[in-house]
Protein backbone atom coordinates (compact mmCIF):
# COMPACT_ATOMS: atom_id res chain seq x y z
CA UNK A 1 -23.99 9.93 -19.47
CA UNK A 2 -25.43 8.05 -22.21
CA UNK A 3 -25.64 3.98 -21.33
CA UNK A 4 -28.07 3.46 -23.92
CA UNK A 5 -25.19 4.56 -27.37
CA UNK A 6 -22.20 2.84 -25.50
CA UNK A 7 -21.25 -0.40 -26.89
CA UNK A 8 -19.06 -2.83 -24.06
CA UNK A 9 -16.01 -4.27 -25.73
CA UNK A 10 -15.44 -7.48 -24.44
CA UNK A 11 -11.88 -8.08 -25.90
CA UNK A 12 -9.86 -6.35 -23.48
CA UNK A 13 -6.38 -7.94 -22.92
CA UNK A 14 -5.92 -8.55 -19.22
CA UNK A 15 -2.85 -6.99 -17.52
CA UNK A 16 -0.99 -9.92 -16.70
CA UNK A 17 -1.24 -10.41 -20.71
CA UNK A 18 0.10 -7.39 -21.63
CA UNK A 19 3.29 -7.53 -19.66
CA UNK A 20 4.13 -10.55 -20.80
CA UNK A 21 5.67 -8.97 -23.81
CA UNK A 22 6.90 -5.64 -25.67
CA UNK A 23 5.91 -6.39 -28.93
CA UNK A 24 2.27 -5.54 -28.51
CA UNK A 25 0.85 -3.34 -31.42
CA UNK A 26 1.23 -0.03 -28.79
CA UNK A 27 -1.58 2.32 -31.24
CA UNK A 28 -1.00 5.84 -30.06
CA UNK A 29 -3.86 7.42 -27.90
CA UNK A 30 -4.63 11.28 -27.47
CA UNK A 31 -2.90 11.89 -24.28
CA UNK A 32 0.67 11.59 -22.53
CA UNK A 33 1.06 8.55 -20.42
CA UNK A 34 3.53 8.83 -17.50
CA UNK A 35 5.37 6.16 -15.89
CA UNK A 36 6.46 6.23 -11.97
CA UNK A 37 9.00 3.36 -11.38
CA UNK A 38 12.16 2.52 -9.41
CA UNK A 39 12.90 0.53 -11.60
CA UNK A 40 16.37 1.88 -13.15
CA UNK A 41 17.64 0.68 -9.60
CA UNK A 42 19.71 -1.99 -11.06
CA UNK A 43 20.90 0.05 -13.78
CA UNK A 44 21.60 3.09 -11.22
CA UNK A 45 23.81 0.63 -9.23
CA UNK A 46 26.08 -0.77 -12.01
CA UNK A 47 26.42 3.00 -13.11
CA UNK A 48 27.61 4.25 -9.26
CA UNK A 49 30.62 1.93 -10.34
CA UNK A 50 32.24 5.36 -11.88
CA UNK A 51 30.69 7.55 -9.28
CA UNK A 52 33.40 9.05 -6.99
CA UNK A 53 33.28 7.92 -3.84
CA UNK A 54 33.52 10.67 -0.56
CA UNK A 55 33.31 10.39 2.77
CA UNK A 56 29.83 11.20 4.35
CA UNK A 57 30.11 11.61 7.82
CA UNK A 58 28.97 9.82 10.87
CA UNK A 59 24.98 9.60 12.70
CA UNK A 60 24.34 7.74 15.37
CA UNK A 61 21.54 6.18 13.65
CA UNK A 62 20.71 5.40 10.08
CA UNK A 63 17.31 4.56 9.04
CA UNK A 64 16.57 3.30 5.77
CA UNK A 65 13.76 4.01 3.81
CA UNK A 66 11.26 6.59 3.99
CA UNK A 67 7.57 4.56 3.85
CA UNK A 68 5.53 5.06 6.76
CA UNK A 69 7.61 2.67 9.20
CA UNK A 70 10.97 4.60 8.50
CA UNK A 71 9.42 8.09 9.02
CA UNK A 72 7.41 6.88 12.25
CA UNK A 73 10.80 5.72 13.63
CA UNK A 74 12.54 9.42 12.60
CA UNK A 75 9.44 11.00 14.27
CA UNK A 76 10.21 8.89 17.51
CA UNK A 77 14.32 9.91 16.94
CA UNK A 78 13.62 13.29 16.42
CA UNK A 79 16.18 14.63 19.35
CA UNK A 80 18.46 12.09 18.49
CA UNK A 81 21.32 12.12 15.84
CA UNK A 82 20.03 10.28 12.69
CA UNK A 83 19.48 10.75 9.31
CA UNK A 84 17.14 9.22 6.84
CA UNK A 85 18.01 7.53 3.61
CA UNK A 86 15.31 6.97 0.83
CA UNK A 87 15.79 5.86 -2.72
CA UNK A 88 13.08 7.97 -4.75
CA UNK A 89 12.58 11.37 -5.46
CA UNK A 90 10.13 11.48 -2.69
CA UNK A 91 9.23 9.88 0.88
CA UNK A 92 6.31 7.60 0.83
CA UNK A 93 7.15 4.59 -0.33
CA UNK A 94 3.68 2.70 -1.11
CA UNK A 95 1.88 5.84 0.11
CA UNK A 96 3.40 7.76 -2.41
CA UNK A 97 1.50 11.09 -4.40
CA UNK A 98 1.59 13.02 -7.09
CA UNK A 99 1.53 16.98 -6.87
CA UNK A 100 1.19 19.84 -9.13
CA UNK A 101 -0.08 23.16 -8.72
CA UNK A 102 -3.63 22.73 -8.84
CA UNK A 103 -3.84 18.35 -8.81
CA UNK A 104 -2.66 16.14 -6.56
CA UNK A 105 -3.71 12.46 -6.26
CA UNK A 106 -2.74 8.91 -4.35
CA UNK A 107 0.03 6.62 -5.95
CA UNK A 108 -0.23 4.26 -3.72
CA UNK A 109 -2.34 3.30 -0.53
CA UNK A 110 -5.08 5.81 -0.39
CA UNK A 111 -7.20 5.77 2.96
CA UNK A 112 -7.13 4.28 6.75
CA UNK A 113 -10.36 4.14 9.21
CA UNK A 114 -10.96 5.32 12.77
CA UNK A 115 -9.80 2.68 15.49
CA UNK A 116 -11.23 1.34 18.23
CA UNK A 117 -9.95 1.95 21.41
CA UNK A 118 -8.85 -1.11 22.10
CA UNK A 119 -6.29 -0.98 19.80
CA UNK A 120 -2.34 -0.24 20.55
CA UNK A 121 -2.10 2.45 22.82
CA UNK A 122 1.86 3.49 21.36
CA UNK A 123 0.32 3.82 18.36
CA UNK A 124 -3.11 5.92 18.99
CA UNK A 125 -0.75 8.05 20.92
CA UNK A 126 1.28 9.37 18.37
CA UNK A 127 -1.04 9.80 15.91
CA UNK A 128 -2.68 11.86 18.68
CA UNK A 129 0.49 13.72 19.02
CA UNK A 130 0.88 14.52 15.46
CA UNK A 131 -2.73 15.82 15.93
CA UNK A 132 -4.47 13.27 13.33
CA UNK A 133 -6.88 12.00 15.89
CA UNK A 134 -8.38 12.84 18.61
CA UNK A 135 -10.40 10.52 21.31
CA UNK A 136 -14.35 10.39 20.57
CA UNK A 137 -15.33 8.74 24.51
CA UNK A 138 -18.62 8.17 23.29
CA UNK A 139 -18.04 6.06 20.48
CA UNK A 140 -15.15 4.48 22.68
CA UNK A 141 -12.73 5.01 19.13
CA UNK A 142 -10.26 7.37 17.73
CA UNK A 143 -11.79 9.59 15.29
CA UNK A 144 -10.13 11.62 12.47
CA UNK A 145 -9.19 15.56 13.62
CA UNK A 146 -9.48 16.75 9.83
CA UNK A 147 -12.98 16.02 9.32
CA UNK A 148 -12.79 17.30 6.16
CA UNK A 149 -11.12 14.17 4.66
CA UNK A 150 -14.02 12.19 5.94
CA UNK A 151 -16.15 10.27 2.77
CA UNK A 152 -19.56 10.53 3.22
CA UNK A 153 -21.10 7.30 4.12
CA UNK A 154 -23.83 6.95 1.60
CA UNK A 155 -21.21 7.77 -1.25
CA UNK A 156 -18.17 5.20 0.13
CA UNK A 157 -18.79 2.29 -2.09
CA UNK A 158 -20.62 0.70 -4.89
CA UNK A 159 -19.78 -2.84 -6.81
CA UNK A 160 -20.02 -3.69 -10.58
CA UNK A 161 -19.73 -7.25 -11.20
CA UNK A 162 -19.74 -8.64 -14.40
CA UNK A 163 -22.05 -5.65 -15.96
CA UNK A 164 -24.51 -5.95 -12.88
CA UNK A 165 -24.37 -3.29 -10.11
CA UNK A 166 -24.90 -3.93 -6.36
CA UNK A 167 -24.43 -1.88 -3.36
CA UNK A 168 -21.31 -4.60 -1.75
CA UNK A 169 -18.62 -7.05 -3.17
CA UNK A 170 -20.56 -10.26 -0.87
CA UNK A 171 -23.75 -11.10 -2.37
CA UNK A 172 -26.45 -11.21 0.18
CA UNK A 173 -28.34 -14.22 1.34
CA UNK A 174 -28.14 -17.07 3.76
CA UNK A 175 -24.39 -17.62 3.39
CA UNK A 176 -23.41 -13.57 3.97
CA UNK A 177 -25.48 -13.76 6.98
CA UNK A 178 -23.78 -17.20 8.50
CA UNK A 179 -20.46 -16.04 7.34
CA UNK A 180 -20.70 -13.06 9.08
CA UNK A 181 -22.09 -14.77 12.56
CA UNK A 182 -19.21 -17.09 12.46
CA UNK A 183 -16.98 -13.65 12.11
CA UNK A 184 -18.50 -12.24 14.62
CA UNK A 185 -17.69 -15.01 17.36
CA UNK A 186 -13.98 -13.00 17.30
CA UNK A 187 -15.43 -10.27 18.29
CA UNK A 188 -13.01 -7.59 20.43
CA UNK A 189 -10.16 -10.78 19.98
CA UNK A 190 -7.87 -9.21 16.40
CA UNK A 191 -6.31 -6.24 18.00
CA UNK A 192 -4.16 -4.08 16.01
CA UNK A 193 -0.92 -4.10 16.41
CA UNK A 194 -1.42 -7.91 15.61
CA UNK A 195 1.73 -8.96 17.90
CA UNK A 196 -1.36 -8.07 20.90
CA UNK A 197 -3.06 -10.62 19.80
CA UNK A 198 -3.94 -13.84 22.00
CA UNK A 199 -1.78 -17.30 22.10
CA UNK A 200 -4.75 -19.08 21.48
CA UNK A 201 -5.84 -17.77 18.32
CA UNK A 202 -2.45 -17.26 16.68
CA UNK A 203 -3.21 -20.72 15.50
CA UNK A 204 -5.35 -19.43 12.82
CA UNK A 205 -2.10 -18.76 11.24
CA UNK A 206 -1.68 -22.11 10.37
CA UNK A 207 -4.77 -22.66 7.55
CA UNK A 208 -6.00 -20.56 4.73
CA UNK A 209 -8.93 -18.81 5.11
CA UNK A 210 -10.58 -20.45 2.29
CA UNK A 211 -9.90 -24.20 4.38
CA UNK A 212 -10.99 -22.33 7.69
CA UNK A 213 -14.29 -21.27 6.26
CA UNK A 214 -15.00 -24.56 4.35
CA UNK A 215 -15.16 -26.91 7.59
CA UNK A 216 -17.85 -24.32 8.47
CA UNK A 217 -20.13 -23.21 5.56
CA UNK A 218 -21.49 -23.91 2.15
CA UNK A 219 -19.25 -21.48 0.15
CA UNK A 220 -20.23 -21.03 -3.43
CA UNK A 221 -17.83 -19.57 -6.14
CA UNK A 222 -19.35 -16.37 -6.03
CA UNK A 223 -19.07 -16.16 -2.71
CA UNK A 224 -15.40 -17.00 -2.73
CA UNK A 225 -14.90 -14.65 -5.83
CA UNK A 226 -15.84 -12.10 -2.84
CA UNK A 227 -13.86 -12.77 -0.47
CA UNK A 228 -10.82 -13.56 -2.84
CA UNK A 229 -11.65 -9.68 -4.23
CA UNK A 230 -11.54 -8.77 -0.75
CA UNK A 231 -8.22 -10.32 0.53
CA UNK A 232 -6.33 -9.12 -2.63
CA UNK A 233 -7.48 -5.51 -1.92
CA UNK A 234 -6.04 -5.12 1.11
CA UNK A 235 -3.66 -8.58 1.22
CA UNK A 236 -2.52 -8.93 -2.21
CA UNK A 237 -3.53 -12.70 -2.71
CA UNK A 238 -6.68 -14.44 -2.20
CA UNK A 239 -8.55 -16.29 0.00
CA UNK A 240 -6.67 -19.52 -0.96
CA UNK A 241 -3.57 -17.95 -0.01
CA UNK A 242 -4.36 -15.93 2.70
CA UNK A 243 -4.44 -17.34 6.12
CA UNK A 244 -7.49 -17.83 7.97
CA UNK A 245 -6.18 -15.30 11.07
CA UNK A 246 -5.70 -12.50 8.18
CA UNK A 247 -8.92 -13.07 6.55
CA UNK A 248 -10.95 -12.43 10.11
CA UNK A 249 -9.20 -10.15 11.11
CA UNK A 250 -10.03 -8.19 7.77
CA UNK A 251 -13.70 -8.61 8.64
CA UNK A 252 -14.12 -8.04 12.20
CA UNK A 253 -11.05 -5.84 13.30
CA UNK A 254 -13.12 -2.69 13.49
CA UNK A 255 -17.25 -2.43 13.88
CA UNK A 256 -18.42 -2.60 10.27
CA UNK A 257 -21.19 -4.56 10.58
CA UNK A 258 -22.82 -2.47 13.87
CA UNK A 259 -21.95 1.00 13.43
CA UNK A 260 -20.41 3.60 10.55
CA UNK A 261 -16.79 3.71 10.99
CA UNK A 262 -14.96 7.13 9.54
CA UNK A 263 -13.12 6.62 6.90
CA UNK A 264 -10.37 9.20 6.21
CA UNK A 265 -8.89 9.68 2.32
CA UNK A 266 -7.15 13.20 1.24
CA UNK A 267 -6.84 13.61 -2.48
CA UNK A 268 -3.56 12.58 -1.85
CA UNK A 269 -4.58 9.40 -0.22
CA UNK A 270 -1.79 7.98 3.03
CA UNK A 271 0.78 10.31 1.60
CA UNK A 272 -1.44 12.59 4.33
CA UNK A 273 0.92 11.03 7.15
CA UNK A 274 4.17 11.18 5.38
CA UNK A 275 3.48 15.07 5.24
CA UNK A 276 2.32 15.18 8.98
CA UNK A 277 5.79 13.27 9.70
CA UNK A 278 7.94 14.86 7.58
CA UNK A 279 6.95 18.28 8.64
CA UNK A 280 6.99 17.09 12.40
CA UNK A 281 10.79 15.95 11.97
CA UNK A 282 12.34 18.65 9.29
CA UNK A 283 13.47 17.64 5.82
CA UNK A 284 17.29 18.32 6.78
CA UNK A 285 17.97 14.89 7.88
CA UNK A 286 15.48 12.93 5.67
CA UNK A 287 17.59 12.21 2.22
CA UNK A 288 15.49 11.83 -0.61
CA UNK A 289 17.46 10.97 -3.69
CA UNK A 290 19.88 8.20 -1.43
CA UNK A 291 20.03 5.00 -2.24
CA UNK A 292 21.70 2.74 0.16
CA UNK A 293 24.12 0.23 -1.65
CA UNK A 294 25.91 -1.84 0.97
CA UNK A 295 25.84 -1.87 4.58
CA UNK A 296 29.40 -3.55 6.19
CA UNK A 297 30.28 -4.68 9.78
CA UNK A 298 32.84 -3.01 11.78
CA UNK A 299 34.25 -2.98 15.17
CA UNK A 300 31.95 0.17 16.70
CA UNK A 301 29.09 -0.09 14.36
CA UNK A 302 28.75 -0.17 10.60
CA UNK A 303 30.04 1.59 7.00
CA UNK A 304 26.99 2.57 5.03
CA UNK A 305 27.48 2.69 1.17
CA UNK A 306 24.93 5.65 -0.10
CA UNK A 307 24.33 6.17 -3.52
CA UNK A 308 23.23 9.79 -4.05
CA UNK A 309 21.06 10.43 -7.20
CA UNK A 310 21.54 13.67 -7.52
CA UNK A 311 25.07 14.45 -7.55
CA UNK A 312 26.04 10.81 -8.67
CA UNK A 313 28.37 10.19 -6.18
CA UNK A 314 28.83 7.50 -3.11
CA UNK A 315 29.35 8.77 0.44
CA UNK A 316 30.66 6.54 2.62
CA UNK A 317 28.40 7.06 6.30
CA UNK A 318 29.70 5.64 9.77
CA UNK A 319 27.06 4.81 12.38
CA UNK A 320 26.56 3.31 15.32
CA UNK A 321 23.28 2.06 14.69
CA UNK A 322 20.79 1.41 11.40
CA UNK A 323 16.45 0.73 11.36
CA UNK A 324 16.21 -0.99 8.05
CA UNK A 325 12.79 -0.34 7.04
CA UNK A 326 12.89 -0.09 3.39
CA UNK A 327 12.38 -3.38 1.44
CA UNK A 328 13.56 -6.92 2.90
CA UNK A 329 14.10 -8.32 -0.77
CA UNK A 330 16.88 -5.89 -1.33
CA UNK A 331 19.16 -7.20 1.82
CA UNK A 332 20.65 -9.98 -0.43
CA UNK A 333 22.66 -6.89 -2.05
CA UNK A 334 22.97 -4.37 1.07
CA UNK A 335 23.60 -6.71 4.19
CA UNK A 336 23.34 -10.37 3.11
CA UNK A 337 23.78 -12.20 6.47
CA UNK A 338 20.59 -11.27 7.42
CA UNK A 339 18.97 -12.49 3.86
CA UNK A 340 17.99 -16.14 5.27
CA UNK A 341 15.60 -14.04 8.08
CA UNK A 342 13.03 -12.78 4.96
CA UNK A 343 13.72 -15.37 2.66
CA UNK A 344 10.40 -16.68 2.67
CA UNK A 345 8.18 -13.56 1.85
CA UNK A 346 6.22 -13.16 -0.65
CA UNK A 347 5.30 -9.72 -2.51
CA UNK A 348 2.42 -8.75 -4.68
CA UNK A 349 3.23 -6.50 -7.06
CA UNK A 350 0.80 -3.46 -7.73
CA UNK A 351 0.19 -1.08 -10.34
CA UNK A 352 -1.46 2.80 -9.82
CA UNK A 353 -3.39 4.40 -12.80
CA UNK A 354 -4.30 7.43 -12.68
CA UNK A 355 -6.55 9.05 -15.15
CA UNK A 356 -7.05 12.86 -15.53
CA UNK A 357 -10.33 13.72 -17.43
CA UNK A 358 -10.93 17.63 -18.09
CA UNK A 359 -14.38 17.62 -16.76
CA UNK A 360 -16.33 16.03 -14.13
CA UNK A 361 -19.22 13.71 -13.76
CA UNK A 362 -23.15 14.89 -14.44
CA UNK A 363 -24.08 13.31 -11.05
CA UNK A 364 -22.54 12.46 -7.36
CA UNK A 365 -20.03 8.94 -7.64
CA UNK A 366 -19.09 6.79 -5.34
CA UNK A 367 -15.74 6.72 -3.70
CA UNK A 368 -14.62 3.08 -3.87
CA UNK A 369 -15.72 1.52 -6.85
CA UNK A 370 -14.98 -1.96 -6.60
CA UNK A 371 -15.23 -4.08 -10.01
CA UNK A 372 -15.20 -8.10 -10.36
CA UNK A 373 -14.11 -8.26 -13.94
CA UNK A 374 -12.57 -11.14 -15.65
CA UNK A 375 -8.80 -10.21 -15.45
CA UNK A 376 -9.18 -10.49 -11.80
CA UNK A 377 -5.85 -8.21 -11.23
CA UNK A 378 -7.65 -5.37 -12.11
CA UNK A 379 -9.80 -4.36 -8.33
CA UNK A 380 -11.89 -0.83 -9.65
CA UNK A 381 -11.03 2.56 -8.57
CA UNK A 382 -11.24 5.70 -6.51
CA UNK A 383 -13.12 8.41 -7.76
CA UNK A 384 -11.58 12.37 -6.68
CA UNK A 385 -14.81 13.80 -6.96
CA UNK A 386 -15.85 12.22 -3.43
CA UNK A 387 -13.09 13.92 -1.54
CA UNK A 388 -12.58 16.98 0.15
CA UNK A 389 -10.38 20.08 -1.51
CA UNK A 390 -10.29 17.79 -4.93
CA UNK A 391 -9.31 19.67 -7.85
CA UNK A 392 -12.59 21.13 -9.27
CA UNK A 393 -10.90 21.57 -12.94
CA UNK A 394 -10.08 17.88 -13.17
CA UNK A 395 -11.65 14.77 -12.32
CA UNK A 396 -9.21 12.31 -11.32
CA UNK A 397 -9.79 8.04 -11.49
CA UNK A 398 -7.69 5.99 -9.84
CA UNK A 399 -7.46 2.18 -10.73
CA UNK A 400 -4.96 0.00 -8.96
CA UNK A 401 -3.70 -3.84 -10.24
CA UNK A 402 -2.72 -6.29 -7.70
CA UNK A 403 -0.62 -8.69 -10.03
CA UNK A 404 0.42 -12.54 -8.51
CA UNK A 405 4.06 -12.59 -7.60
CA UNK A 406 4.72 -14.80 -11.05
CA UNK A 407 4.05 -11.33 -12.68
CA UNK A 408 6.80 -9.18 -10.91
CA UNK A 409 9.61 -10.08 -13.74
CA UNK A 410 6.66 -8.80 -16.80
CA UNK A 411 7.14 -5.31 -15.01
CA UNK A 412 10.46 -4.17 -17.17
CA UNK A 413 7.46 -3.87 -20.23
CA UNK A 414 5.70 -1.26 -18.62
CA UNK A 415 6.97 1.39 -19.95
CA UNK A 416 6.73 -0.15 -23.73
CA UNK A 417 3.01 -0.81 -22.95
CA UNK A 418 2.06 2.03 -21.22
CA UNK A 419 -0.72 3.52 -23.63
CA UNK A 420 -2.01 -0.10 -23.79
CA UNK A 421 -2.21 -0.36 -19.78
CA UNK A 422 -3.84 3.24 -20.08
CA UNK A 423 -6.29 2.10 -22.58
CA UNK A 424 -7.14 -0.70 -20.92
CA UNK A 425 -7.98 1.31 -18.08
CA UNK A 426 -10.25 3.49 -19.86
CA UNK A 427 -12.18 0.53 -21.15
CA UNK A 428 -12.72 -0.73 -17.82
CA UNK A 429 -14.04 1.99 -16.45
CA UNK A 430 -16.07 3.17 -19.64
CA UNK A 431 -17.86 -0.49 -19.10
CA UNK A 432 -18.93 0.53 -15.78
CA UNK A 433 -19.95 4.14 -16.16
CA UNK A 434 -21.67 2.65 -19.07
CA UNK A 435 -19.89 5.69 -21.68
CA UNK A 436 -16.66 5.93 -23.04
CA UNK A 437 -14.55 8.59 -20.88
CA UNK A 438 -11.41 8.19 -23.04
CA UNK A 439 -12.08 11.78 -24.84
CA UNK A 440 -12.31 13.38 -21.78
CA UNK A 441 -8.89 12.27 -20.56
CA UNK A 442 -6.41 15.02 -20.39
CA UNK A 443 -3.24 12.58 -19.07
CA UNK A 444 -2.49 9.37 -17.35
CA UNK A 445 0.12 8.49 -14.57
CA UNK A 446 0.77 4.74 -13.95
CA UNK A 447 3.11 4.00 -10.85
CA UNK A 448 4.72 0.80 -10.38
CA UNK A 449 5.43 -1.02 -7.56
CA UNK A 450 7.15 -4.74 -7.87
CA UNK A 451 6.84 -4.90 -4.10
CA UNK A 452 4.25 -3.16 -2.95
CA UNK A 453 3.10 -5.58 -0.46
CA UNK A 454 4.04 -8.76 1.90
CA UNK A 455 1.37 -11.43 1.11
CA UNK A 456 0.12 -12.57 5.20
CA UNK A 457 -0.16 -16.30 3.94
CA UNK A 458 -0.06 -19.23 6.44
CA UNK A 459 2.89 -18.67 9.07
CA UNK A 460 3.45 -15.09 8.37
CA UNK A 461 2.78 -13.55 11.78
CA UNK A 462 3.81 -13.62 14.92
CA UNK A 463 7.27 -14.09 13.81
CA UNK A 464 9.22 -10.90 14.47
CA UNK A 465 12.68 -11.34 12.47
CA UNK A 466 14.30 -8.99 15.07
CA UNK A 467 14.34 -11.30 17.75
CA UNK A 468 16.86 -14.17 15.79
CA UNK A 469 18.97 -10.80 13.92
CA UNK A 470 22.55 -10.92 14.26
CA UNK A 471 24.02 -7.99 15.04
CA UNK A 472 21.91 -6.15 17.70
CA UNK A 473 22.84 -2.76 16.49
CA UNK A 474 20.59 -3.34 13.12
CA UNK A 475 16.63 -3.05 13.92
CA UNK A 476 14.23 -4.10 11.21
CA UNK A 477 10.76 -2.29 10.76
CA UNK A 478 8.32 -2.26 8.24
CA UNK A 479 4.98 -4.86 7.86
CA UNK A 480 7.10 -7.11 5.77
CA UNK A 481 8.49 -7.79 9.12
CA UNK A 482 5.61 -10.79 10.15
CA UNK A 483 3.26 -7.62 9.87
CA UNK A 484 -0.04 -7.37 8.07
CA UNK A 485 0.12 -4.68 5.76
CA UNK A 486 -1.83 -1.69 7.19
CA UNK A 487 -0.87 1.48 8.09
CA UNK A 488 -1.17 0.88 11.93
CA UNK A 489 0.83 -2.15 12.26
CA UNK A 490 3.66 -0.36 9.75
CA UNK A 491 3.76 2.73 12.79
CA UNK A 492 3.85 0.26 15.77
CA UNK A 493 6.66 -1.27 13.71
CA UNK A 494 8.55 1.82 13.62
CA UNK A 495 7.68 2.91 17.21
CA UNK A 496 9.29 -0.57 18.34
CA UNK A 497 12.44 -0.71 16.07
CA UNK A 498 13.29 3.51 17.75
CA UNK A 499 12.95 1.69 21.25
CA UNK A 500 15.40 -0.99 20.37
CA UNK A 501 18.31 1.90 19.33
């Protein structure tokens, strides 16, 4: 690669400036851009208006949605009668993939990291029975059984901020080092599940990380332009916004700062447990393609209103009990009485890019490369040539967007603006290799996601909606449930919401 010939452009439109409108001057570029959306939803439910409607049968137990929570609680059913609804073409939700014959790639959330055994023993015990880990006594942690998937340590990250490269996103000095010994008085105290958390920190709820930290050190603005990057990565808001429990427990929830903690990402990133699960329960009862409408009340259970994609009809389901784990936003349409209990969440929206290039790089990458740029949506991306069983014909760069909540509306553009998202993209990432990859680039898939994930701002935990629900036989799972939103605390979720059926 040639740094020395490539010239930085410095006009690139942010994202949250190109959604705002369709009428951008969309120039055509050398490769098919592909957009992965639900949103038609709307237009799919006006349509089912003509759809015949049949009757579907009865189950014991609906769940709906197929993301990690609603497949962990079908994995817990799995002798029971249920079946599992899920609105797109494939089960995942915000772990969703893309396969093809010789590529496949993360849409969605794209790696988890080996836990400590101090964390929830429900949990660590089905992902032991799904053989996924395996106990490693003299680490005391769960390790990874497919080894394979691991990313080698010395290749996991690298940081490009503002044109300058350094090996991590908090500059180091005096205030890393004292923010990190005030971290590391909560030491062995953020479990995960959170809900095992002590009374006497659940406090920290109350206060944004950024007011937490200030009564305590000297932050800078490049500091806080860290930790901000930090919080939207895996939080999708920043340290302003995020509460001051969230925030440690991001830092100090596993041993990063002692020891080298696995961390596991496939090629086709999280979408590695949906297969695991899915294969564990049998595809016959999990309904891709199903859209669940309306959800009514009656005297031994409910009437489920299913929308199926496919044959564009609605079945009409009895059953004696549901596990909502798809989306809370949508219950204002499917079972509005329990609207008021989610009311107050907020979602950041997120955007997947990911760019195919026919050839692969002169020498090794980095797996997560994180970029502080000035649209501050845009967070870097993961590079496929880092991970195990990769396509070796293609090199594969995925960038993800966390947008602000203000930006979820600006989403219906997407598709009008997709070769100037993809574009955009490029240029990014042609600033930081330091050469312009767009010839290389054989496609590009951008998957949208309006909400992709509950923002864990002040009051957002410890506040399980199930307990004030008001019809016992509907369970609610998922971590837009008072959850943070990581992979473990979406399982426990679903482990909990199977015992309450």
């Amino acid at each position: 690669m040639n740094r020395r010939d490539f010239i930085r452009t410095s006009s690139i439109l942010s994202l949250p400036v190109i959604l705002k409108s369709c009428g951008w001057d969309n120039r055509p570029v050398a490769y098919p851009v592909h957009v992965h959306s639900d949103a038609d939803t709307g237009h799919l439910i006006y349509k089912s208006e003509q759809f015949d409607r049949i009757p579907g049968g009865s189950v014991d137990t609906m769940i709906v949605g197929g993301g990690i929570a609603g497949l962990t609680a079908a994995c817990k059913l799995k002798d029971r009668n249920f079946l599992l609804c899920e609105l797109s073409s494939d089960l995942g939700g915000t772990s969703s993939a893309w396969y093809s014959d010789k590529l496949s790639f993360a849409q969605g959330a794209h790696y988890d990291m080996a836990y400590p055994d101090t964390y929830g023993q429900e949990v660590l015990e089905f992902l032991e029975s799904l053989n996924i880990i395996r106990h490693q006594p003299w680490k005391a942690a769960w390790g990874f059984t497919d080894e394979q998937h691991l990313v080698m340590h010395r290749r996991k990250n690298q940081c490009y901020d503002h044109g300058e490269i350094r090996k991590e996103v908090l500059p180091r000095g005096t205030l890393r080092d004292d923010f990190f010994s005030l971290i590391e008085s909560y030491r062995g105290e953020m479990h995960l599940p959170t809900r095992l958390i002590d009374e006497k920190l659940r406090p920290l709820d109350k206060l944004s990380f950024i007011d937490f930290l200030k009564s305590r050190l000297n932050l800078t603005n490049d500091f806080v332009a860290g930790l901000s990057y930090h919080m939207k990565d895996d939080y999708g808001a920043d340290a302003h916004t995020v509460s001051a429990l969230a925030g440690i427990h991001y830092f100090i929830c596993r041993p990063y700062n002692r020891e080298v903690v696995e961390l596991f990402s496939p090629p086709e990133g999280n979408h590695y447990f949906i297969q695991k699960m899915a294969n564990y329960v049998g595809g016959e009862r999990l309904m891709t393609n199903h859209l669940v409408k309306h959800i009514s009340e009656v005297s031994d259970g409910f009437h489920v209103e299913v929308i199926d994609v496919t044959d564009q009809v609605i079945r009409t389901i009895k059953t004696r009990k549901i596990i909502y784990a798809g989306q809370k936003h949508a219950l204002k349409y499917i079972f509005p009485q329990d609207q008021h209990l989610f009311q107050a969440n907020q979602y950041a929206p997120w955007m997947v890019v990911n760019l195919v290039l026919d050839r692969t790089p002169e020498y090794p990458g980095y797996w997560q490369n994180e970029m502080l740029v000035e649209d501050g949506t845009f967070l870097g991306f993961i590079d496929s040539t880092t991970q195990h069983m990769a396509s070796q014909e293609h090199w594969v760069l995925t960038a993800y967007y966390c947008l602000p909540p203000s930006s979820r509306n600006d989403l219906v553009h997407v598709e009008d603006n997709k070769m100037k998202i993809a574009e955009a993209t490029a240029q990014y990432i042609s600033n930081y290799f330091g050469e312009d990859i767009s010839p290389a680039i054989q496609q590009v898939h951008i998957k949208v996601m309006g909400h992709a994930m509950p923002i864990p701002g002040r009051d957002y935990l410890f506040d399980d909606k199930n307990q004030y629900r008001g019809n016992k036989n509907i369970v609610y799972a998922g971590v837009d449930n008072s959850r943070l939103p990581l992979l473990f605390e979406a399982m426990d979720s679903g482990i909990l919401a199977a015992g309450l059926v």
